[in-house]
N, C-alpha and C. Protein backbone atom coordinates (compact mmCIF):
# COMPACT_ATOMS: atom_id res chain seq x y z
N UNK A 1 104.84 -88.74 38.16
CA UNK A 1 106.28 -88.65 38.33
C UNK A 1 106.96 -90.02 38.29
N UNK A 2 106.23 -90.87 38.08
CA UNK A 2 106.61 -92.21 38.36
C UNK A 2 106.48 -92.90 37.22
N UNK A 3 107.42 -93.78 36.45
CA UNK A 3 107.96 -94.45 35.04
C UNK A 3 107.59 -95.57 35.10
N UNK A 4 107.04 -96.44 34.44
CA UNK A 4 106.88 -97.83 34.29
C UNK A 4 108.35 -98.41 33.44
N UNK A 5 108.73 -99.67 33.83
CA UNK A 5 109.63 -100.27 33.41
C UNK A 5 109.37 -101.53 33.34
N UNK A 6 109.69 -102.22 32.10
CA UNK A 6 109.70 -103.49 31.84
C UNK A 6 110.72 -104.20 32.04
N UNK A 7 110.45 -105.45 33.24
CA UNK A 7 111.51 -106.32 33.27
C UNK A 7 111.42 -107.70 32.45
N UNK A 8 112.57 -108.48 32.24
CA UNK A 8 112.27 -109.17 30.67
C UNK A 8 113.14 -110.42 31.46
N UNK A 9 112.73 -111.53 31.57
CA UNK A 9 113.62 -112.17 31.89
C UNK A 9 114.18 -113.44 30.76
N UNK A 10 115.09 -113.78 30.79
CA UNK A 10 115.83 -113.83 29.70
C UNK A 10 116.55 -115.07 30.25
N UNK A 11 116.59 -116.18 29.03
CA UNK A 11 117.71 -117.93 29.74
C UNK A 11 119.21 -116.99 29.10
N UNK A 12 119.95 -117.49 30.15
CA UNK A 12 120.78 -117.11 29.65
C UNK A 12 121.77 -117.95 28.77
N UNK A 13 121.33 -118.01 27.64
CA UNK A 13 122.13 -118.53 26.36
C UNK A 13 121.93 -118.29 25.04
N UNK A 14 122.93 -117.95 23.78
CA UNK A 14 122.83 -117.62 23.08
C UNK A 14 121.26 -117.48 22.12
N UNK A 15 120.75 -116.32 21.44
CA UNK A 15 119.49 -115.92 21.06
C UNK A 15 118.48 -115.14 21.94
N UNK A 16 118.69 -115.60 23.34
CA UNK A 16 117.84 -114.97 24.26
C UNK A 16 117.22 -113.11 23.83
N UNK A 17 118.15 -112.90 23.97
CA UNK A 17 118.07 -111.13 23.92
C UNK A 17 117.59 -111.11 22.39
N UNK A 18 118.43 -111.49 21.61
CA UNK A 18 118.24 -110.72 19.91
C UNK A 18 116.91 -111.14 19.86
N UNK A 19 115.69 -112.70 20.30
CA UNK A 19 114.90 -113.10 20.14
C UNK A 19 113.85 -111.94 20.72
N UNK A 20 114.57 -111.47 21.62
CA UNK A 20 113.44 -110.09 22.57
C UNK A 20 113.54 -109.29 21.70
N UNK A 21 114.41 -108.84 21.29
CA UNK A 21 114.52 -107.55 20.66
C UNK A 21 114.17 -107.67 19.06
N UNK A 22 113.93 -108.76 18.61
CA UNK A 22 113.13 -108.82 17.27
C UNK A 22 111.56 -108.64 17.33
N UNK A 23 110.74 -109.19 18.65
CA UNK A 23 110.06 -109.01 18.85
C UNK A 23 109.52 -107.47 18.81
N UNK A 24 110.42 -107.00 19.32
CA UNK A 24 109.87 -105.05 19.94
C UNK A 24 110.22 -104.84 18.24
N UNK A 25 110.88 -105.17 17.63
CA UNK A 25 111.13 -104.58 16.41
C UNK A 25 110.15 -105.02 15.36
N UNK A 26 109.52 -106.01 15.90
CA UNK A 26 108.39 -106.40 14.62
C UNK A 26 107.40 -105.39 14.85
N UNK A 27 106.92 -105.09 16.35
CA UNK A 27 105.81 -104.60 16.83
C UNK A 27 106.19 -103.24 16.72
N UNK A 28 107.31 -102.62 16.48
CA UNK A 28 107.49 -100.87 16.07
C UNK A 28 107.54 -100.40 17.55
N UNK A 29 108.18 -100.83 18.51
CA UNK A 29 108.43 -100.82 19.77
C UNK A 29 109.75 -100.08 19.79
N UNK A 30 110.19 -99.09 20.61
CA UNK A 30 111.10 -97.75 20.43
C UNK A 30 111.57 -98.17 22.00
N UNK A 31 112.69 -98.82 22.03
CA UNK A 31 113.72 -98.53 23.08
C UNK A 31 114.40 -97.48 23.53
N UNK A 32 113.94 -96.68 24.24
CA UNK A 32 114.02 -95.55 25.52
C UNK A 32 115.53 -96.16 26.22
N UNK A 33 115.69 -96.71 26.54
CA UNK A 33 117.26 -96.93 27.61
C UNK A 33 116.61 -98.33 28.16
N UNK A 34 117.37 -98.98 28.25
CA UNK A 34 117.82 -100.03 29.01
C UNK A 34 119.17 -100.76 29.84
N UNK A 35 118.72 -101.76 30.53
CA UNK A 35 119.59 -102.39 31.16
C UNK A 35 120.00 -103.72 31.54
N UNK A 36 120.80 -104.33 31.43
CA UNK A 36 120.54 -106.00 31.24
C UNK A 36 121.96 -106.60 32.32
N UNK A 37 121.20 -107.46 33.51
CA UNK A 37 122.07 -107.61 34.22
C UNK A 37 121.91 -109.46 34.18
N UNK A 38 122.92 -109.71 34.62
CA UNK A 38 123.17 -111.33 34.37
C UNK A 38 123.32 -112.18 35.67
N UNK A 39 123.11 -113.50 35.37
CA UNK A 39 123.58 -114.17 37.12
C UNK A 39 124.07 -115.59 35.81
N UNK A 40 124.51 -116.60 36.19
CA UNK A 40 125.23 -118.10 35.80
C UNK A 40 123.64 -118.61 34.91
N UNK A 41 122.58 -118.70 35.17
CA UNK A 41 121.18 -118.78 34.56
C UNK A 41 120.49 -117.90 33.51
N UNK A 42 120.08 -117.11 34.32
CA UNK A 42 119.30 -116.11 33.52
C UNK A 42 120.06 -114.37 33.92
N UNK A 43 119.08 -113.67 33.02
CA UNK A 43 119.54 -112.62 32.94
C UNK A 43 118.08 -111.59 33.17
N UNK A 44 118.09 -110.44 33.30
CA UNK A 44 116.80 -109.87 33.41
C UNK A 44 116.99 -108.14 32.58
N UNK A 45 116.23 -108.05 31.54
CA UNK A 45 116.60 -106.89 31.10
C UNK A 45 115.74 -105.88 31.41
N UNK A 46 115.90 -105.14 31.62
CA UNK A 46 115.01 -103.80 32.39
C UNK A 46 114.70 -102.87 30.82
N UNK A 47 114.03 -102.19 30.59
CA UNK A 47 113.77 -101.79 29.42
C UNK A 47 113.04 -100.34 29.68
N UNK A 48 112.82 -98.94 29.21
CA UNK A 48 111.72 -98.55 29.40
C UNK A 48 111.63 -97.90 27.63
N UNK A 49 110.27 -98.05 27.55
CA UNK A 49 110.04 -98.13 25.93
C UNK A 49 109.06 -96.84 25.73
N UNK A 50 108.39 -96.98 24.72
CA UNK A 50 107.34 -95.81 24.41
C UNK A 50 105.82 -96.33 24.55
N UNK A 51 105.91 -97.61 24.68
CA UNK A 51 104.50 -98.23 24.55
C UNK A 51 104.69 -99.34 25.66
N UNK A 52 104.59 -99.27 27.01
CA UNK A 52 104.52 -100.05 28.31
C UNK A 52 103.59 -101.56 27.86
N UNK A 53 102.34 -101.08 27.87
CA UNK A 53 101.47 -102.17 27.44
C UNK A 53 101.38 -102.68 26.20
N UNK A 54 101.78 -102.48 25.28
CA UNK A 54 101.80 -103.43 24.25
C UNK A 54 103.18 -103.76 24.21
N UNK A 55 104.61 -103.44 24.97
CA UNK A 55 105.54 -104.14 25.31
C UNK A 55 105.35 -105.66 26.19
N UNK A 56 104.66 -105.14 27.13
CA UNK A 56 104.06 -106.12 28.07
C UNK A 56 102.93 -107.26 27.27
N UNK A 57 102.29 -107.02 26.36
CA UNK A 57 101.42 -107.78 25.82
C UNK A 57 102.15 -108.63 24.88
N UNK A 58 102.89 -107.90 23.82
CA UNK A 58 103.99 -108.81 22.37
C UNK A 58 105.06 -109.64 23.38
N UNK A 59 105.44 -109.18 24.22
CA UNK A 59 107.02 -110.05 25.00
C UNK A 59 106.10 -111.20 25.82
N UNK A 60 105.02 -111.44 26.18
CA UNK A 60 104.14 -112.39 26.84
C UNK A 60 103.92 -113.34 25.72
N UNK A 61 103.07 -112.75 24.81
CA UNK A 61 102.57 -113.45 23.84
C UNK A 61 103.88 -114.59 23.22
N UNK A 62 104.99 -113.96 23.39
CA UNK A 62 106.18 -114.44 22.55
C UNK A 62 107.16 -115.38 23.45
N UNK A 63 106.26 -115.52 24.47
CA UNK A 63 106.67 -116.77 25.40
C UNK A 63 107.52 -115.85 26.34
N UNK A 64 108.14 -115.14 26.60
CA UNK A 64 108.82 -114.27 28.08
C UNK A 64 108.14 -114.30 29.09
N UNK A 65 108.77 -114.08 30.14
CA UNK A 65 108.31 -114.09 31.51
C UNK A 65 108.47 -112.34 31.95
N UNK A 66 107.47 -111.94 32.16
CA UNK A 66 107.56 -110.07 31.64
C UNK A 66 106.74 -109.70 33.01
N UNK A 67 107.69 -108.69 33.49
CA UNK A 67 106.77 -107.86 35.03
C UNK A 67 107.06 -106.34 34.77
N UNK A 68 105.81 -105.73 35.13
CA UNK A 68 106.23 -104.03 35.11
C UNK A 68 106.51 -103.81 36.46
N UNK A 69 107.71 -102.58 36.68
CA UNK A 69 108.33 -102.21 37.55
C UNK A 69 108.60 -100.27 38.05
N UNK A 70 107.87 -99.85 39.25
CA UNK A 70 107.84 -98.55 39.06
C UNK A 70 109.53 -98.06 39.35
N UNK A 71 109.83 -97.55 38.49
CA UNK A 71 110.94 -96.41 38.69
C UNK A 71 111.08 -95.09 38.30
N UNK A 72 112.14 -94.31 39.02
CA UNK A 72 111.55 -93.04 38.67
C UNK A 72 113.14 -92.55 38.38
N UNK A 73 112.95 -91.49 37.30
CA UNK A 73 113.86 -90.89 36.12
C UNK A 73 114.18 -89.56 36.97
N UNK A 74 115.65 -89.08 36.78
CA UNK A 74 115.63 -88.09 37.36
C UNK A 74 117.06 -87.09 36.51
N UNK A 75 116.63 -86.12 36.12
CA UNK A 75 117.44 -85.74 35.09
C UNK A 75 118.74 -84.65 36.25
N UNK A 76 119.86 -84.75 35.61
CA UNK A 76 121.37 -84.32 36.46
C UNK A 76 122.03 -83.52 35.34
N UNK A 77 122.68 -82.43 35.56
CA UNK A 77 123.23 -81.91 34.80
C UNK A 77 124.71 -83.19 34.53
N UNK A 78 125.10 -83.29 33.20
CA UNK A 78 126.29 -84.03 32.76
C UNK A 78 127.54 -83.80 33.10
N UNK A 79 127.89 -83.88 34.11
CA UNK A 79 129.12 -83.42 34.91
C UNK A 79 129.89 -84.16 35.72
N UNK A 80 131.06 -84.59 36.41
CA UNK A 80 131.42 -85.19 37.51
C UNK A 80 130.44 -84.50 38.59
N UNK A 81 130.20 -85.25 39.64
CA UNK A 81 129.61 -84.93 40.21
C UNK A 81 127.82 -84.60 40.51
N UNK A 82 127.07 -85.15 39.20
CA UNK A 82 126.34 -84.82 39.31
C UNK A 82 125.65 -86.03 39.89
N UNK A 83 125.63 -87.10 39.50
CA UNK A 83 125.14 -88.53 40.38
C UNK A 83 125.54 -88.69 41.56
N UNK A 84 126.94 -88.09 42.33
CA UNK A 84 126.83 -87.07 44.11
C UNK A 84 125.76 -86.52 44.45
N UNK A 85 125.59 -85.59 43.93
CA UNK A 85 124.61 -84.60 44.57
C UNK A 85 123.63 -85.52 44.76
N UNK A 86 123.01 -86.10 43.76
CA UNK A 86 122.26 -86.85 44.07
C UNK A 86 122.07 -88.07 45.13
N UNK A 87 122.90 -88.49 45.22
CA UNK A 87 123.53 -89.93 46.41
C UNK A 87 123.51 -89.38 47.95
N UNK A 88 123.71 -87.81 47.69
CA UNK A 88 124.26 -87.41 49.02
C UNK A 88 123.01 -86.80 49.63
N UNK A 89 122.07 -86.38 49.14
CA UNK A 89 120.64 -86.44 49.29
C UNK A 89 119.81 -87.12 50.03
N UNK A 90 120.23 -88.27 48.82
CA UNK A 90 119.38 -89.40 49.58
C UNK A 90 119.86 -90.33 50.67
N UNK A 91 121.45 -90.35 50.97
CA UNK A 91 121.93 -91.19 51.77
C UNK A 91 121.52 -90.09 52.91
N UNK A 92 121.41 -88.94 53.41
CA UNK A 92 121.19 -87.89 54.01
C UNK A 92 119.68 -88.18 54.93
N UNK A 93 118.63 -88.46 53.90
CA UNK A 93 117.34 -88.62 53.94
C UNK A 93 116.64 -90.12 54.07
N UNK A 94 118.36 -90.79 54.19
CA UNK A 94 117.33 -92.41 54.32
C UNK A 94 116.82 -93.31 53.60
N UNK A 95 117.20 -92.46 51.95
CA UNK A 95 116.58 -93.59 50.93
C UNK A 95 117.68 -94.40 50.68
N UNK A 96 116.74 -95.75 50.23
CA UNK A 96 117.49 -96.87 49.71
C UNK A 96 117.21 -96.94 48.23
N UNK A 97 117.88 -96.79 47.78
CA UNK A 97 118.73 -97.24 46.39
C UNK A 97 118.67 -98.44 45.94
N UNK A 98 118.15 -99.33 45.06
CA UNK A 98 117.79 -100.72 44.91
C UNK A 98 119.36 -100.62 43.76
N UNK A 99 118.65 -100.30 42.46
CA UNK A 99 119.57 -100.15 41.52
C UNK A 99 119.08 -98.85 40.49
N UNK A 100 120.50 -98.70 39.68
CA UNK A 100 120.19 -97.60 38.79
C UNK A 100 121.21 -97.89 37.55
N UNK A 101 120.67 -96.92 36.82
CA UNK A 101 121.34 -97.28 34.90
C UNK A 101 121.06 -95.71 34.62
N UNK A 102 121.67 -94.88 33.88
CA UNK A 102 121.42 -93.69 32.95
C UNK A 102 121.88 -94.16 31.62
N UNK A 103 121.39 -92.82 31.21
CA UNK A 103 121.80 -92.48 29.39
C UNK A 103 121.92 -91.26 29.37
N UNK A 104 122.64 -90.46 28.65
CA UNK A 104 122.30 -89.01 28.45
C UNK A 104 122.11 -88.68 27.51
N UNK A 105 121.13 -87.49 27.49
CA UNK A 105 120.28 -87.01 26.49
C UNK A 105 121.02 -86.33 25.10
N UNK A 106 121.84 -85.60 25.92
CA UNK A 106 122.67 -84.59 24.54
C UNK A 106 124.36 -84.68 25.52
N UNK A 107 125.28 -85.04 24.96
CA UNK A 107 126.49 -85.17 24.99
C UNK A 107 126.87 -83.64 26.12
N UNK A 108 127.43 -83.32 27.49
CA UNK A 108 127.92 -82.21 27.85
C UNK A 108 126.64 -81.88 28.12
N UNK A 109 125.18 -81.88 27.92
CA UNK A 109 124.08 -81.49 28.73
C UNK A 109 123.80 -82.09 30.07
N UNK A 110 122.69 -83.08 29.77
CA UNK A 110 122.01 -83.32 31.08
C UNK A 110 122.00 -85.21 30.93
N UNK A 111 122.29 -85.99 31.80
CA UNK A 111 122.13 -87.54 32.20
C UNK A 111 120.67 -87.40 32.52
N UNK A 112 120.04 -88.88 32.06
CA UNK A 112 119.11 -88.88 33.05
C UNK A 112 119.19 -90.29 33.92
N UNK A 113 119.21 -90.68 35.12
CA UNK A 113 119.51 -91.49 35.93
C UNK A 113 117.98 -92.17 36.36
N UNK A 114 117.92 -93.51 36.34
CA UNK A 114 116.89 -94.26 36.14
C UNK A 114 117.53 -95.21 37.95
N UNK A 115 116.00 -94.74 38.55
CA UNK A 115 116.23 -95.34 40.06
C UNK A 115 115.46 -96.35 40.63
N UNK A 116 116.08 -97.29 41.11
CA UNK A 116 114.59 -98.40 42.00
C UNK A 116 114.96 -97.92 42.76
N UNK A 117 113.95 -97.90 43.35
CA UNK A 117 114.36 -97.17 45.61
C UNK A 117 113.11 -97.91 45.75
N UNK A 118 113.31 -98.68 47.21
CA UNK A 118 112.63 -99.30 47.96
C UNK A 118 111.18 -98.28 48.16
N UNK A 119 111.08 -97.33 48.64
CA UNK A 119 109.70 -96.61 48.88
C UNK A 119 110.05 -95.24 47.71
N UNK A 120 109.22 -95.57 46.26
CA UNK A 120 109.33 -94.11 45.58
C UNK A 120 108.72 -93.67 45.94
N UNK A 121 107.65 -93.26 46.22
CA UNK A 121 106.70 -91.95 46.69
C UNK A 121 108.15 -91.03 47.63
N UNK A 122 108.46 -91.32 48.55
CA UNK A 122 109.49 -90.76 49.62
C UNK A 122 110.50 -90.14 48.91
N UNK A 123 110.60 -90.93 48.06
CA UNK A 123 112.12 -90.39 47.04
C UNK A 123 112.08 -89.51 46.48
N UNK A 124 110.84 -89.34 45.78
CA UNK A 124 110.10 -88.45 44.57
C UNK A 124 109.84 -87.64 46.00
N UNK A 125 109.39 -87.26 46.82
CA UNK A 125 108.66 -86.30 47.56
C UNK A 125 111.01 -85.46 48.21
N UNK A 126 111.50 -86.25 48.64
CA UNK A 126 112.95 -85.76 48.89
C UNK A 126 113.38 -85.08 47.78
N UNK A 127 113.48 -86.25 46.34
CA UNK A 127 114.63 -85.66 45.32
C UNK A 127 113.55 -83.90 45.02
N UNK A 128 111.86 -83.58 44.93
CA UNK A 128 111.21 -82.56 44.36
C UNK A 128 112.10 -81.32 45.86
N UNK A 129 111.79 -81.77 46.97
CA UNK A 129 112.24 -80.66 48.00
C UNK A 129 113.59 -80.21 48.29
N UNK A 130 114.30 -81.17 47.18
CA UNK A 130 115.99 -80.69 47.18
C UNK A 130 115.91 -80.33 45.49
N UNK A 131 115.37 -79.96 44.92
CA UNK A 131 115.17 -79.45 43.96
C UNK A 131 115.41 -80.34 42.71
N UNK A 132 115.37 -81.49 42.82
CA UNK A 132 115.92 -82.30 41.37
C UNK A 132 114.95 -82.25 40.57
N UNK A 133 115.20 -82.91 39.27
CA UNK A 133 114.27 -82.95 38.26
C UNK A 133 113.75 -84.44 37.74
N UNK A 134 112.13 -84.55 38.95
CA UNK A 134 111.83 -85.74 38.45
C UNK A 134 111.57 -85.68 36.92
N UNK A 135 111.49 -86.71 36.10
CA UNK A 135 110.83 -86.87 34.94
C UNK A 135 109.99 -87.29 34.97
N UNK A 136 108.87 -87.39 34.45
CA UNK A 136 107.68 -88.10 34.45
C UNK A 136 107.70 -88.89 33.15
N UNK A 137 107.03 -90.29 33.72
CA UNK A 137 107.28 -91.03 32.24
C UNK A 137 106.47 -90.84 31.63
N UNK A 138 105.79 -89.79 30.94
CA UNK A 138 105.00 -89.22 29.86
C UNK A 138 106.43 -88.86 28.84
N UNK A 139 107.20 -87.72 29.75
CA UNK A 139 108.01 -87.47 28.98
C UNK A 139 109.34 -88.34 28.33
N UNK A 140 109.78 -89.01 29.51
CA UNK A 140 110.55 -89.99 29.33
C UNK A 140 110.53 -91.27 28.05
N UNK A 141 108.76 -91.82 28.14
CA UNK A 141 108.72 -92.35 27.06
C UNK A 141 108.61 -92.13 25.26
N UNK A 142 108.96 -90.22 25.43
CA UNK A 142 108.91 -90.15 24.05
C UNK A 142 110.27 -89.45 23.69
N UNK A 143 110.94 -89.06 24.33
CA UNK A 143 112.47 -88.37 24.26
C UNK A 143 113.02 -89.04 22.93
């Protein structure tokens, strides 16, 4: 139930990113959703791909500073309100929320919402007993 994610850290100045992302593109590397947050230095892009370890192996090799990161995917119907239900859950139950990013799958279907939480096992064991829909990154990485 639990997603691997690649974090990418990145100088922050012009080439940084396109230099990452030529890389995944030489190697036939399939960007799944990502996320790229910034500070005055660097930047860190969160990524989750179709191929974890040979993401992790080409972005090393290519001089990056590269860590895998567990997060867990959780699919919401596409609606106002559907990233509530979810929040109200977990603020309910005590989880902490690190950060999150979605994408959605089909326009008016379903989001899927990509979570750090301080303890996943807990999260994943709350969001399954309030009925959400973990994803498992089997599936996640080939959507």
């Amino acid at each position: 139930m639990k997603v691997e994610q690649i974090s990418v850290f990145l100088e922050n100045k012009p080439g940084s990113l396109e230099h990452a992302t030529r890389v995944l593109k030489e190697n036939q590397i399939n960007i799944r959703t990502l996320s790229l947050a910034e500070t005055s230095d660097f930047g860190i892009l969160r990524l989750i791909v179709n191929d974890v370890e040979k993401t992790n192996q080409v972005l090393k090799e290519a001089g990056f500073r590269v860590s895998k990161t567990i997060v867990v995917a959780v699919e919401v119907p596409d609606q106002p309100g559907g990233l509530h239900a979810i929040m109200a859950v977990l603020n309910q139950e005590g989880i902490n929320v690190e950060y999150l990013y979605a994408f959605v799958e089909k326009s008016g279907q379903n989001a899927v919402i990509i979570f750090r939480f301080d303890n996943p096992e807990k999260a994943i064991e709350v969001l399954l007993k309030h009925n959400f829909t973990v994803v498992p990154g089997a599936k996640l990485y080939q959507f």
